[in-house]
PDB file of N, CA and C in Angstrom:
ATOM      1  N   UNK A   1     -29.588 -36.869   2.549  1.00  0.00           N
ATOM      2  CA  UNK A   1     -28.264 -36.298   2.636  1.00  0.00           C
ATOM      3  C   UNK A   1     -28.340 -34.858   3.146  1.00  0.00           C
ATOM      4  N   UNK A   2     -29.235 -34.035   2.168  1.00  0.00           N
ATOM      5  CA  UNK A   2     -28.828 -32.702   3.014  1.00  0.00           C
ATOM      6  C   UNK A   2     -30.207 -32.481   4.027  1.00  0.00           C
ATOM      7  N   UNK A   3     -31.218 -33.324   4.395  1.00  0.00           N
ATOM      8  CA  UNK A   3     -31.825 -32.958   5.885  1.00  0.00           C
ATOM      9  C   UNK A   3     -30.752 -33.843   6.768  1.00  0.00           C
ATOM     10  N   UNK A   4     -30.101 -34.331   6.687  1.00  0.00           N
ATOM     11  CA  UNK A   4     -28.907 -34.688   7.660  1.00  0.00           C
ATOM     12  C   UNK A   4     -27.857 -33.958   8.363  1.00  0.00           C
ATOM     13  N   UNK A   5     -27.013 -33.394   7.177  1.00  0.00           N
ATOM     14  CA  UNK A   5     -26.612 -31.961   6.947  1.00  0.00           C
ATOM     15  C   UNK A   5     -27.356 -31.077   7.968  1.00  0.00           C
ATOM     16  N   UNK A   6     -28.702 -30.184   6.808  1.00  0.00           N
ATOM     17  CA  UNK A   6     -29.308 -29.567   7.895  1.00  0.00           C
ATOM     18  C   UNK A   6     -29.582 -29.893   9.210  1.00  0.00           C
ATOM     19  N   UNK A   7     -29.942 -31.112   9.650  1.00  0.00           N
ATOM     20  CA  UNK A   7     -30.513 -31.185  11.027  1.00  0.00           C
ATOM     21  C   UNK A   7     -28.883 -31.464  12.187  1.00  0.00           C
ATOM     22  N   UNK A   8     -27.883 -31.671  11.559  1.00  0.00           N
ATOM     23  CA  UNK A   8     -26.517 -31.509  12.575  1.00  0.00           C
ATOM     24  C   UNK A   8     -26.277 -29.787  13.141  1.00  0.00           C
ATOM     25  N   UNK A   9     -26.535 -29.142  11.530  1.00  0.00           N
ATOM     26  CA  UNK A   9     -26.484 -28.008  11.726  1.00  0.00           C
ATOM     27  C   UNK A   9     -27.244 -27.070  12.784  1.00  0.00           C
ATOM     28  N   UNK A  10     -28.648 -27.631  12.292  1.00  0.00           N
ATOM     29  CA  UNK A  10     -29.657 -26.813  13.712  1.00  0.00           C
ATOM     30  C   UNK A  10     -29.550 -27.256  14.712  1.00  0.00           C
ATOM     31  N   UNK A  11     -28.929 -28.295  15.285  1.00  0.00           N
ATOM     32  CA  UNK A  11     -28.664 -28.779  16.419  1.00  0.00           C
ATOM     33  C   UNK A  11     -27.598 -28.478  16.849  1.00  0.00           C
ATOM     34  N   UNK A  12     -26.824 -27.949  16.164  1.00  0.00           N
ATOM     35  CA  UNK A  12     -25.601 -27.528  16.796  1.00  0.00           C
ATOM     36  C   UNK A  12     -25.783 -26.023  16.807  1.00  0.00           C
ATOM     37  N   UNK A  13     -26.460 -25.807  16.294  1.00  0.00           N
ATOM     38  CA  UNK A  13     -26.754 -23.701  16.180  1.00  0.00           C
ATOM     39  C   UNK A  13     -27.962 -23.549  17.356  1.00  0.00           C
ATOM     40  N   UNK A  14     -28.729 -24.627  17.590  1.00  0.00           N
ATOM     41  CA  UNK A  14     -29.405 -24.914  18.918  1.00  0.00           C
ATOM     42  C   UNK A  14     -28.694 -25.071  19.740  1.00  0.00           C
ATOM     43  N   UNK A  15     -27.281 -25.778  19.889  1.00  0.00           N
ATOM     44  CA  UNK A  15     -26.893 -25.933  21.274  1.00  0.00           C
ATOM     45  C   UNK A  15     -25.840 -24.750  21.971  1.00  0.00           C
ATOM     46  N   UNK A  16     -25.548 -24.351  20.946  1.00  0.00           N
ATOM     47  CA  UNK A  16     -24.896 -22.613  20.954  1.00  0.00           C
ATOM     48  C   UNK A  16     -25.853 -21.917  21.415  1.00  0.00           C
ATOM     49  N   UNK A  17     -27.456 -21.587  20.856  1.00  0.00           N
ATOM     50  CA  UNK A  17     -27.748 -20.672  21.007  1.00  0.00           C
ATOM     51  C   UNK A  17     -28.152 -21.074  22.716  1.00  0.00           C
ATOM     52  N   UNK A  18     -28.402 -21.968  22.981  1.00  0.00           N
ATOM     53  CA  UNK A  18     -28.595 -22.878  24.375  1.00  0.00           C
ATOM     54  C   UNK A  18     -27.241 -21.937  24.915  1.00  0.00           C
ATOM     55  N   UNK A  19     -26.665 -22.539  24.499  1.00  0.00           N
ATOM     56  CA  UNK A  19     -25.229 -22.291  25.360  1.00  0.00           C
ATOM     57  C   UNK A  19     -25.156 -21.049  26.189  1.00  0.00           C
ATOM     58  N   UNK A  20     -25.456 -19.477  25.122  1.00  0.00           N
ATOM     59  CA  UNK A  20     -24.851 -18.675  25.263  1.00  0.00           C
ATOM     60  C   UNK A  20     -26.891 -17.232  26.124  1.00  0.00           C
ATOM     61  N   UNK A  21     -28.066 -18.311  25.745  1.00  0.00           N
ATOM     62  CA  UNK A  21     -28.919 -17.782  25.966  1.00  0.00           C
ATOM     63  C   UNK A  21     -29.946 -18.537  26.680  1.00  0.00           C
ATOM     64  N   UNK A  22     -29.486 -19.090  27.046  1.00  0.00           N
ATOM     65  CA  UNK A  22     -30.154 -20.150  27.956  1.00  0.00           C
ATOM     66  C   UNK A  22     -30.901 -19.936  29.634  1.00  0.00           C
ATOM     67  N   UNK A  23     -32.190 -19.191  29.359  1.00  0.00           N
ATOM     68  CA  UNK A  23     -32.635 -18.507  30.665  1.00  0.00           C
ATOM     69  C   UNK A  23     -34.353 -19.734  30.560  1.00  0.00           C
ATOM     70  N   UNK A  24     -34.309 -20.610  30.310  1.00  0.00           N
ATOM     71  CA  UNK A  24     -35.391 -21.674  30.587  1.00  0.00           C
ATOM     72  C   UNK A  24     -35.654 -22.252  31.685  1.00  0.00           C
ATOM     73  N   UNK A  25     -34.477 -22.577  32.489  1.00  0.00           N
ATOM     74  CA  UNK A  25     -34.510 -23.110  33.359  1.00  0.00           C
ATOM     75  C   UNK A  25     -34.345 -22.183  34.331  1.00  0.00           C
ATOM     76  N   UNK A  26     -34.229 -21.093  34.846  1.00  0.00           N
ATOM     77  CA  UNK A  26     -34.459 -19.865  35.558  1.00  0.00           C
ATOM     78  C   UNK A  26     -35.584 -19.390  35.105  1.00  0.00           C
ATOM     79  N   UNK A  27     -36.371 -19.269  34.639  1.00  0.00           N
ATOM     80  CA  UNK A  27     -37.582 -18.977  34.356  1.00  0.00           C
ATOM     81  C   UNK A  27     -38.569 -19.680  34.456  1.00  0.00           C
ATOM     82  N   UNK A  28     -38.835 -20.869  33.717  1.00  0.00           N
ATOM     83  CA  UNK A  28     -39.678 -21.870  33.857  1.00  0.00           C
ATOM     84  C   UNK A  28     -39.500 -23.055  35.069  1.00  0.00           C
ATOM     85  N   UNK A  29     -38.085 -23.414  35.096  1.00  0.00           N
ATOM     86  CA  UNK A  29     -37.793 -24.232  36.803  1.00  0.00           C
ATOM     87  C   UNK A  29     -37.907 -25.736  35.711  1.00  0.00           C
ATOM     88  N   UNK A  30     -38.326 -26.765  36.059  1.00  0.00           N
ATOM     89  CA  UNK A  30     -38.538 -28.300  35.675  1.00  0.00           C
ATOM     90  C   UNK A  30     -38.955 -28.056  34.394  1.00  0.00           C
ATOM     91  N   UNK A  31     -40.221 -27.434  34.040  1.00  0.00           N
ATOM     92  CA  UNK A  31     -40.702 -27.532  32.668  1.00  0.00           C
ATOM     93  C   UNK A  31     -39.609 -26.810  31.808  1.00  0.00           C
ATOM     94  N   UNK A  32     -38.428 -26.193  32.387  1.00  0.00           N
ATOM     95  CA  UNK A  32     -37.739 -25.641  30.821  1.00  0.00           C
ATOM     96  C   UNK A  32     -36.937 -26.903  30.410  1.00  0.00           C
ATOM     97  N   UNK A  33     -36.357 -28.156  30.751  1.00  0.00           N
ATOM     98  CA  UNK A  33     -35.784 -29.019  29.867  1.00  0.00           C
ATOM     99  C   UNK A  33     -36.846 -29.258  29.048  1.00  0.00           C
ATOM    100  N   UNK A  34     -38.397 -29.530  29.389  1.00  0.00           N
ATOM    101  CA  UNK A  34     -39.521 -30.184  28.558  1.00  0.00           C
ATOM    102  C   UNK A  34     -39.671 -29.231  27.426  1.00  0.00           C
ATOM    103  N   UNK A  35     -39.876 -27.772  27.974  1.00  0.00           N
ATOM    104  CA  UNK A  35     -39.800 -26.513  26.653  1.00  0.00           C
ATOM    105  C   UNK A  35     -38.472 -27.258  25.469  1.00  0.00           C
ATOM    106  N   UNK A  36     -37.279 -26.743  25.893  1.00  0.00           N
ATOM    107  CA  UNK A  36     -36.007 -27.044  25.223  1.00  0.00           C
ATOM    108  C   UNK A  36     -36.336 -28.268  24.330  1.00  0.00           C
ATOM    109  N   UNK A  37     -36.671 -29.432  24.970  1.00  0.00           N
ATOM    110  CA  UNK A  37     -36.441 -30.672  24.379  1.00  0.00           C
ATOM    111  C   UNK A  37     -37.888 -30.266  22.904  1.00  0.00           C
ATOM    112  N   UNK A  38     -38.942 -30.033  23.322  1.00  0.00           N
ATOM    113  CA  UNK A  38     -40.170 -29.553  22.510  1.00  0.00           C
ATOM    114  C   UNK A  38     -39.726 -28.963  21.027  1.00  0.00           C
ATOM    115  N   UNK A  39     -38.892 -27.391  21.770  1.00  0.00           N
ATOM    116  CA  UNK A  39     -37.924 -26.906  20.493  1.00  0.00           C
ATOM    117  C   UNK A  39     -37.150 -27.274  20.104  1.00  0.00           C
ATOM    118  N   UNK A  40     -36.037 -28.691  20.117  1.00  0.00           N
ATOM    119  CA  UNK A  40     -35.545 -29.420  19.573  1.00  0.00           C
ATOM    120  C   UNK A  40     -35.940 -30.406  18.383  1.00  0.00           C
ATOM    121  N   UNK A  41     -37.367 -30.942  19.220  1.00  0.00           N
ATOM    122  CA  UNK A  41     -38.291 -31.610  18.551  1.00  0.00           C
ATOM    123  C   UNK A  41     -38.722 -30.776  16.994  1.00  0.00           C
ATOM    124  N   UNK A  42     -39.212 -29.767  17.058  1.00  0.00           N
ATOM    125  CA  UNK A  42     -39.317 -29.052  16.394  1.00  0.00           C
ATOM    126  C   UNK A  42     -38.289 -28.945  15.215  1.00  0.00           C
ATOM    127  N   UNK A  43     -37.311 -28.525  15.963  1.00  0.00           N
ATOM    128  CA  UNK A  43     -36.155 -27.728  14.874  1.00  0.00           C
ATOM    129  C   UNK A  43     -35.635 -28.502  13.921  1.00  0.00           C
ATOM    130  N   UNK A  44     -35.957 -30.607  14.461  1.00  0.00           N
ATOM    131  CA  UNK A  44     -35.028 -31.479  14.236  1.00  0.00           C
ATOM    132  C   UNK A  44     -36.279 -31.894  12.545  1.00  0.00           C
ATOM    133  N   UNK A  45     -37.715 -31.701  13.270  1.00  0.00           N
ATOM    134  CA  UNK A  45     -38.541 -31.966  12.276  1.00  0.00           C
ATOM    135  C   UNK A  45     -38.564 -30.891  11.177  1.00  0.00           C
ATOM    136  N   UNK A  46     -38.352 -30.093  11.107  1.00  0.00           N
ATOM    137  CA  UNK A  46     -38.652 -28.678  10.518  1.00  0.00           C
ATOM    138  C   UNK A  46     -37.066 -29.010   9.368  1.00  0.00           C
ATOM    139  N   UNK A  47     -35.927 -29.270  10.354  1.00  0.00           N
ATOM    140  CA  UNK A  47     -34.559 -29.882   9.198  1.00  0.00           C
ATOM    141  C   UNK A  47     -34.729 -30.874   8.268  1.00  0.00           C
ATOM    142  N   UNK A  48     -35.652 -31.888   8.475  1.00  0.00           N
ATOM    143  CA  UNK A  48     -35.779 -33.051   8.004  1.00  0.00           C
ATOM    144  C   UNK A  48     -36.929 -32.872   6.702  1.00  0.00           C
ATOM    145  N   UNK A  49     -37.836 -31.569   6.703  1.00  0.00           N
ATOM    146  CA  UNK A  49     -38.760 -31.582   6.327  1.00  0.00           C
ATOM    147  C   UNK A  49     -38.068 -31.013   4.920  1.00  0.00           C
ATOM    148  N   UNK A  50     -37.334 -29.909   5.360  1.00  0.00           N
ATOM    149  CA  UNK A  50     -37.082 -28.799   4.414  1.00  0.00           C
ATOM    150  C   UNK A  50     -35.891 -29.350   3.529  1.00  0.00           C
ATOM    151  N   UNK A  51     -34.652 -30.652   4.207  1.00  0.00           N
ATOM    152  CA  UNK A  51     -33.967 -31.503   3.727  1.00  0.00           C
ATOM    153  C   UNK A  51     -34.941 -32.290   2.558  1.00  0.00           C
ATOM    154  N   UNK A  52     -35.810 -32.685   2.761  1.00  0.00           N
ATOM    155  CA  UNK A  52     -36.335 -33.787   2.051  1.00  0.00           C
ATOM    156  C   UNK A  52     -37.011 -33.122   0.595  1.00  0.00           C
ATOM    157  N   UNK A  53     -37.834 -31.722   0.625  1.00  0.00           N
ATOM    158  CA  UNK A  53     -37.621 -31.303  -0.028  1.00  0.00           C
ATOM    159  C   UNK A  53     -36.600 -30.533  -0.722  1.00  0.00           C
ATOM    160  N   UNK A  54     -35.627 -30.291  -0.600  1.00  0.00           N
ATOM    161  CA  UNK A  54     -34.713 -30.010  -1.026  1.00  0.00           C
ATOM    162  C   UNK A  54     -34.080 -31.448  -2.381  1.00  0.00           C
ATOM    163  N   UNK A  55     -34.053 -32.310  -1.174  1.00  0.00           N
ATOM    164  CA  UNK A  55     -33.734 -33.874  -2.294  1.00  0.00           C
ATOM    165  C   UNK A  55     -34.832 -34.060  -3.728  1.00  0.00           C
ATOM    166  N   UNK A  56     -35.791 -33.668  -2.571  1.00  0.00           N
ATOM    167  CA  UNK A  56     -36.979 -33.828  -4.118  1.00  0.00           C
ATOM    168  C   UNK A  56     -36.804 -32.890  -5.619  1.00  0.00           C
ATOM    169  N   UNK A  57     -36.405 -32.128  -4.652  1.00  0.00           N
ATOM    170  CA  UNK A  57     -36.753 -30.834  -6.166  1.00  0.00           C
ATOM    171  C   UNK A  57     -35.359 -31.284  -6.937  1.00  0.00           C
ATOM    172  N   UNK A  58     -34.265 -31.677  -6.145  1.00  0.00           N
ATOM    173  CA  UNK A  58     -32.797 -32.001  -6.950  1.00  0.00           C
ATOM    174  C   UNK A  58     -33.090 -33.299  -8.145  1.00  0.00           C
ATOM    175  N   UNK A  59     -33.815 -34.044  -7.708  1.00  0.00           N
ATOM    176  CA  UNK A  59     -33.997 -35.368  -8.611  1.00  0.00           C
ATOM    177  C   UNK A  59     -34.924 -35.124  -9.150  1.00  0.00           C
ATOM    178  N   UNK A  60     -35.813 -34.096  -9.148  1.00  0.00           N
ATOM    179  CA  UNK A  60     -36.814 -34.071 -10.019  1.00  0.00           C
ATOM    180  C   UNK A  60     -35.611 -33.030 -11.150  1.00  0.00           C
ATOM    181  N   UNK A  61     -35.132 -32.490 -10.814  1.00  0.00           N
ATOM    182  CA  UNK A  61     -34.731 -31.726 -11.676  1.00  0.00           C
ATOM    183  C   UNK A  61     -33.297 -32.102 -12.674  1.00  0.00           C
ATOM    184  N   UNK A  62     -33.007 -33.057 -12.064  1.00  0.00           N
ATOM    185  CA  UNK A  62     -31.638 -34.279 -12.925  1.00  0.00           C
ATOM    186  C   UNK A  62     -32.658 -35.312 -13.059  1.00  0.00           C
ATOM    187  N   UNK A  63     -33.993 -35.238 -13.252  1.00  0.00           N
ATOM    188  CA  UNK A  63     -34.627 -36.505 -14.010  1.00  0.00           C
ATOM    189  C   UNK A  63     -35.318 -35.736 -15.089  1.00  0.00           C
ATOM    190  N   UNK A  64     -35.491 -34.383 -15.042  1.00  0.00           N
ATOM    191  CA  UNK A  64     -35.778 -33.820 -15.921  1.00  0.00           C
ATOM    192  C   UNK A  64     -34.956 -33.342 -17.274  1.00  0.00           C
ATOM    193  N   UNK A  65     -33.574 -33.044 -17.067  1.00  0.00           N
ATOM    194  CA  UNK A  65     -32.490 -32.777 -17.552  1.00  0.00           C
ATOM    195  C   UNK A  65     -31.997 -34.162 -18.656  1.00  0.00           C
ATOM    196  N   UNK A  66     -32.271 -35.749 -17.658  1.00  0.00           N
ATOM    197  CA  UNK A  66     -31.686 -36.462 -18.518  1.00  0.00           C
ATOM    198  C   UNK A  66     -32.573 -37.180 -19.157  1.00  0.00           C
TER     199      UNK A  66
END
């Protein structure tokens, strides 16, 4: 639930920051979609990671409680 959450979020705060700073493809030429897509890759794993712990520590901590 919330690496879902998170990962809409970084993807959409990725495609803003894309939006508004987006010098990859003037710089790099062909390889900046491959860069971009790389740091997507990234950002999408890094949401999912920090989501999942997040779930963990919540149920460990309402299994502890009840």
């Amino acid at each position: 639930m919330i690496g879902g959450f998170l990962w809409l979020s970084a993807s959409t705060g990725f495609r803003v920051y894309l939006h508004f700073f987006n010098t990859y493809a003037t710089t790099y030429g062909s390889l900046g979609a491959m860069m971009i897509l790389l740091v997507w890759l990234y950002v999408t794993g890094l949401a999912f990671l920090v989501g999942g712990e997040i779930n963990a520590q919540i149920e460990q901590a309402s299994s502890a409680i009840s």
